[in-house]
C-alpha atoms as a PDB file:
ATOM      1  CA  UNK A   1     -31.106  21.740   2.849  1.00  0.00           C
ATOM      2  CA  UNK A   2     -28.131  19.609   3.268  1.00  0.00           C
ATOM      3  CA  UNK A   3     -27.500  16.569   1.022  1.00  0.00           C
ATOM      4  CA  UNK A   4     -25.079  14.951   4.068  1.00  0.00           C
ATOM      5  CA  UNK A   5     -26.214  12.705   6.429  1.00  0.00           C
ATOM      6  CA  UNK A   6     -23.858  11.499   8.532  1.00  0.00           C
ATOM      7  CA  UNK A   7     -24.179   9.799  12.417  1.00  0.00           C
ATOM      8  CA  UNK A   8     -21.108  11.340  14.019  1.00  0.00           C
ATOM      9  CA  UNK A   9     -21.412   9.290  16.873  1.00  0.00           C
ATOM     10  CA  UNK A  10     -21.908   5.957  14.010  1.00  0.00           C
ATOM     11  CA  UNK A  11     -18.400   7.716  12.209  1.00  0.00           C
ATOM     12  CA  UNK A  12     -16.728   7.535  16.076  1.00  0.00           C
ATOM     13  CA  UNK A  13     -17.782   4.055  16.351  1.00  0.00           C
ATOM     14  CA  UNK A  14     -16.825   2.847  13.087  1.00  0.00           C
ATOM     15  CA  UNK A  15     -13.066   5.123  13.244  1.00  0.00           C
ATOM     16  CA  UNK A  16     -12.414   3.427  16.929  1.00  0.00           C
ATOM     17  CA  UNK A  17     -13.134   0.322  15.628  1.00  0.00           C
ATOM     18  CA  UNK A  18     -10.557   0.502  12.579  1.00  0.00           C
ATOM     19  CA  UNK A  19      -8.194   1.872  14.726  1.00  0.00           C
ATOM     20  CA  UNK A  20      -8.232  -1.183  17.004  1.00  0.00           C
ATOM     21  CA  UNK A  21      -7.862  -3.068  13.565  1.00  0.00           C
ATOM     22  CA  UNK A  22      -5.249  -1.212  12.004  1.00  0.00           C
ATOM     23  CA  UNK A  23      -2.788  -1.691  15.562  1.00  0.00           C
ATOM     24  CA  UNK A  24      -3.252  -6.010  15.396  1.00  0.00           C
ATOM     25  CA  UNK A  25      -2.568  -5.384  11.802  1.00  0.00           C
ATOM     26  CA  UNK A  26       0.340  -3.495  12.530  1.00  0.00           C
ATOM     27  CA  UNK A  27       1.399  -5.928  15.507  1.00  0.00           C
ATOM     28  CA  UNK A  28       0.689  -9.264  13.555  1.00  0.00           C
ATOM     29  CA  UNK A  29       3.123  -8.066  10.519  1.00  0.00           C
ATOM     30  CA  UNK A  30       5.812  -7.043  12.929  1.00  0.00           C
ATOM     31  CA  UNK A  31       5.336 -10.586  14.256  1.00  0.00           C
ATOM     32  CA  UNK A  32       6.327 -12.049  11.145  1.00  0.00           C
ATOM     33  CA  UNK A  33       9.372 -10.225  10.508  1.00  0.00           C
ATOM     34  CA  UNK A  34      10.382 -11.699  14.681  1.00  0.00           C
ATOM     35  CA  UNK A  35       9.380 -14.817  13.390  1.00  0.00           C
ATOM     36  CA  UNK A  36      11.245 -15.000  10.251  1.00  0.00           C
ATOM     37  CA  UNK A  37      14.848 -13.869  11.578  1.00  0.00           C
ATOM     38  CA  UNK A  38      14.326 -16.555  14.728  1.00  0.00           C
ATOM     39  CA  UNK A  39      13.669 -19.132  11.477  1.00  0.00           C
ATOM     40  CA  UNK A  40      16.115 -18.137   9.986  1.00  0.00           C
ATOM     41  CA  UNK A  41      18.735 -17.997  12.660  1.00  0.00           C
ATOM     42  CA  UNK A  42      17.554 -21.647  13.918  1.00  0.00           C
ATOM     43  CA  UNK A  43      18.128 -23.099  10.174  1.00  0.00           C
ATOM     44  CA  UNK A  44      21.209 -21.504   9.757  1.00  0.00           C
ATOM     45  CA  UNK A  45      23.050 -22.663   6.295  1.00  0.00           C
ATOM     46  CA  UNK A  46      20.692 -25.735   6.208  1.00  0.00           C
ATOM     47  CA  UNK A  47      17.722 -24.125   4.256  1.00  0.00           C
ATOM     48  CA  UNK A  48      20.205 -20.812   3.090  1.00  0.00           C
ATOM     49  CA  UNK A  49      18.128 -20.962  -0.346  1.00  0.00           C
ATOM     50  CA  UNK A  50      14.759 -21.132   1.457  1.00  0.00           C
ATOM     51  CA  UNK A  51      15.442 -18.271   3.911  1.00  0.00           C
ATOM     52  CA  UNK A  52      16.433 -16.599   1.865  1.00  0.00           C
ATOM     53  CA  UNK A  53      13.521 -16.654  -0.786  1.00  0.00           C
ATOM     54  CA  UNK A  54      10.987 -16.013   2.570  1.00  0.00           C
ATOM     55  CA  UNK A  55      13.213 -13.124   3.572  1.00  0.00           C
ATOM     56  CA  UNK A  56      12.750 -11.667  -0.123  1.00  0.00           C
ATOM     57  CA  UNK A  57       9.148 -12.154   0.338  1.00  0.00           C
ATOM     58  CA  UNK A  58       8.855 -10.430   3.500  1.00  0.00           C
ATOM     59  CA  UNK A  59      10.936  -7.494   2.173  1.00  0.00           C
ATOM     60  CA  UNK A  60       8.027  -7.105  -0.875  1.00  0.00           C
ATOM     61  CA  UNK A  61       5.426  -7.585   1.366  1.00  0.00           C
ATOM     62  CA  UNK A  62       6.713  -5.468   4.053  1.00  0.00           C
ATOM     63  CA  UNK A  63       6.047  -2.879   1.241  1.00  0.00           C
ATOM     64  CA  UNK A  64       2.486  -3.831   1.184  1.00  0.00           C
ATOM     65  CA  UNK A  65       1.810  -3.669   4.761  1.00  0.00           C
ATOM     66  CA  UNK A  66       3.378  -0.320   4.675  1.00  0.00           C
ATOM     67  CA  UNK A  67       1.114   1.074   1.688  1.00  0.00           C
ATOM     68  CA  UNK A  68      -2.121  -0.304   3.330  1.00  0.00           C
ATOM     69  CA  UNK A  69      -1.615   1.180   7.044  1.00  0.00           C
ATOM     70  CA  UNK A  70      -1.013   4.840   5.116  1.00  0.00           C
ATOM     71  CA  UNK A  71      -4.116   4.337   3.392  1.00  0.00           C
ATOM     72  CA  UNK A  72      -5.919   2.874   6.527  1.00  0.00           C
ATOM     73  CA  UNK A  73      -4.377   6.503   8.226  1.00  0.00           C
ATOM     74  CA  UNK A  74      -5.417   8.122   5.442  1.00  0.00           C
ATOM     75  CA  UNK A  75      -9.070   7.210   5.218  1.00  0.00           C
ATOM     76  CA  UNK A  76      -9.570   6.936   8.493  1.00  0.00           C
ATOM     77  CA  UNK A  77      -8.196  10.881   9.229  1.00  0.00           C
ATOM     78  CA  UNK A  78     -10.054  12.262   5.880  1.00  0.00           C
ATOM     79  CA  UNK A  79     -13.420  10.994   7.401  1.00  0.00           C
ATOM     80  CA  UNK A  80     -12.270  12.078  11.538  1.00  0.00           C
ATOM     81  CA  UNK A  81     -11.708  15.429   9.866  1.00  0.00           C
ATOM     82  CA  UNK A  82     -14.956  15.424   7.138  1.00  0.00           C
ATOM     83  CA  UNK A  83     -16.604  14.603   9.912  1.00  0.00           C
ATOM     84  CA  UNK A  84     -15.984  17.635  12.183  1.00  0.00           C
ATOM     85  CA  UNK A  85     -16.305  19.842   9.431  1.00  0.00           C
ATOM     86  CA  UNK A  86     -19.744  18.197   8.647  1.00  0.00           C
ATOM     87  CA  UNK A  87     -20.864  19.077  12.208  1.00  0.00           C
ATOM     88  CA  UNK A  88     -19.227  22.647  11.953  1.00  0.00           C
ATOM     89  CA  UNK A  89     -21.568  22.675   9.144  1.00  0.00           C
ATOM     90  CA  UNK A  90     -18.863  23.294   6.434  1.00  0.00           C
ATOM     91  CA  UNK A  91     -20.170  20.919   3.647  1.00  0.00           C
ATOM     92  CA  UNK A  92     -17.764  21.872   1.507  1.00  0.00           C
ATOM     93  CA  UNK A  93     -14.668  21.262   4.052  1.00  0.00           C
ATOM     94  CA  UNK A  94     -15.846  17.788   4.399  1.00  0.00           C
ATOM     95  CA  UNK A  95     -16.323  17.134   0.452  1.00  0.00           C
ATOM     96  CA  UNK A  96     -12.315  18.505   0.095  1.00  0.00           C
ATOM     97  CA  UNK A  97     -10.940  16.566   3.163  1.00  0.00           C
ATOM     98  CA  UNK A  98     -12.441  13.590   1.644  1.00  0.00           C
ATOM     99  CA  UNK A  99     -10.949  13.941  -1.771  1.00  0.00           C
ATOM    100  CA  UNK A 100      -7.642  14.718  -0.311  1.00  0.00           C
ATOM    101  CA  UNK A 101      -7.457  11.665   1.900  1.00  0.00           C
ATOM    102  CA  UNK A 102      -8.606   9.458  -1.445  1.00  0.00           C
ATOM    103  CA  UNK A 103      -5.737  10.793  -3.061  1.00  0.00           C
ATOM    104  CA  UNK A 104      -3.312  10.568  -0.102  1.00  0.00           C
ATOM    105  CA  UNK A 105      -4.705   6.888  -0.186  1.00  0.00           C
ATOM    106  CA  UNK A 106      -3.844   6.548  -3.166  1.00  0.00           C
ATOM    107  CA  UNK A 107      -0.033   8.253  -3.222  1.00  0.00           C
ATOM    108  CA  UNK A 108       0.685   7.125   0.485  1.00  0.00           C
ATOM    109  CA  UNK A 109       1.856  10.920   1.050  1.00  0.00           C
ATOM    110  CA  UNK A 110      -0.089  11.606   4.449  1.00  0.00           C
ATOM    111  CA  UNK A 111       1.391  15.498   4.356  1.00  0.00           C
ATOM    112  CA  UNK A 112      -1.452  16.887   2.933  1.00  0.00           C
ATOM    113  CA  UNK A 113      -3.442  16.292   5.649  1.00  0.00           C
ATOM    114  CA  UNK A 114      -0.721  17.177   8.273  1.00  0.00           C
ATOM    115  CA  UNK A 115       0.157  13.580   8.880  1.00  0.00           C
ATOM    116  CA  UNK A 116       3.409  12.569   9.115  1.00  0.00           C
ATOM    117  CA  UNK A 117       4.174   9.136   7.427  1.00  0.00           C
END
């Protein structure tokens, strides 16, 4: 007897729904980087120290933004695929797609589950 039980249909739900998350995520951080060079094109030499302290910022936090939208890709694409291997009824599949998308998580190397960053 299996010791799964997953709602495919609840896993669809959930995966569309972070997906939809992860893209306003995506768009609101771009946003910020428009935002910054009209700032910093509008102040000019006036707040040169200032910008360029934000622009610093945004360069470490760009980072970030970039490590948390490969491990949104990479949660989100270890339980897509632990999911269909679930249903194909290969319980051991699943279990080894979701350790390799904790530790793609946790690397940020998508590869290993045929993702390209």
């Amino acid at each position: 007897m299996s010791s799964w039980s997953v709602d495919p249909g609840g896993v669809f739900r959930v995966l569309t729904h972070v997906e939809a998350e992860q893209a306003s995520l995506l768009k609101a951080a771009s946003g910020v980087g428009d935002a910054f060079e009209t700032f910093a094109g509008a102040t000019g030499s006036l707040l040169s120290g200032a910008a360029g302290d934000l622009s610093a910022a945004l360069v470490e936090n760009a980072g970030l933004m970039e490590q948390a939208n490969s491990r949104i890709t990479a949660c989100a694409a270890g339980a897509s695929s632990a999911t269909a291997a679930y249903v194909a009824g290969d319980e051991e599949m699943a279990a080894a797609t979701i350790s390799t998308a904790l530790g793609c998580a946790v690397t940020g190397d998508l590869e290993p589950l045929g993702l390209e960053p």
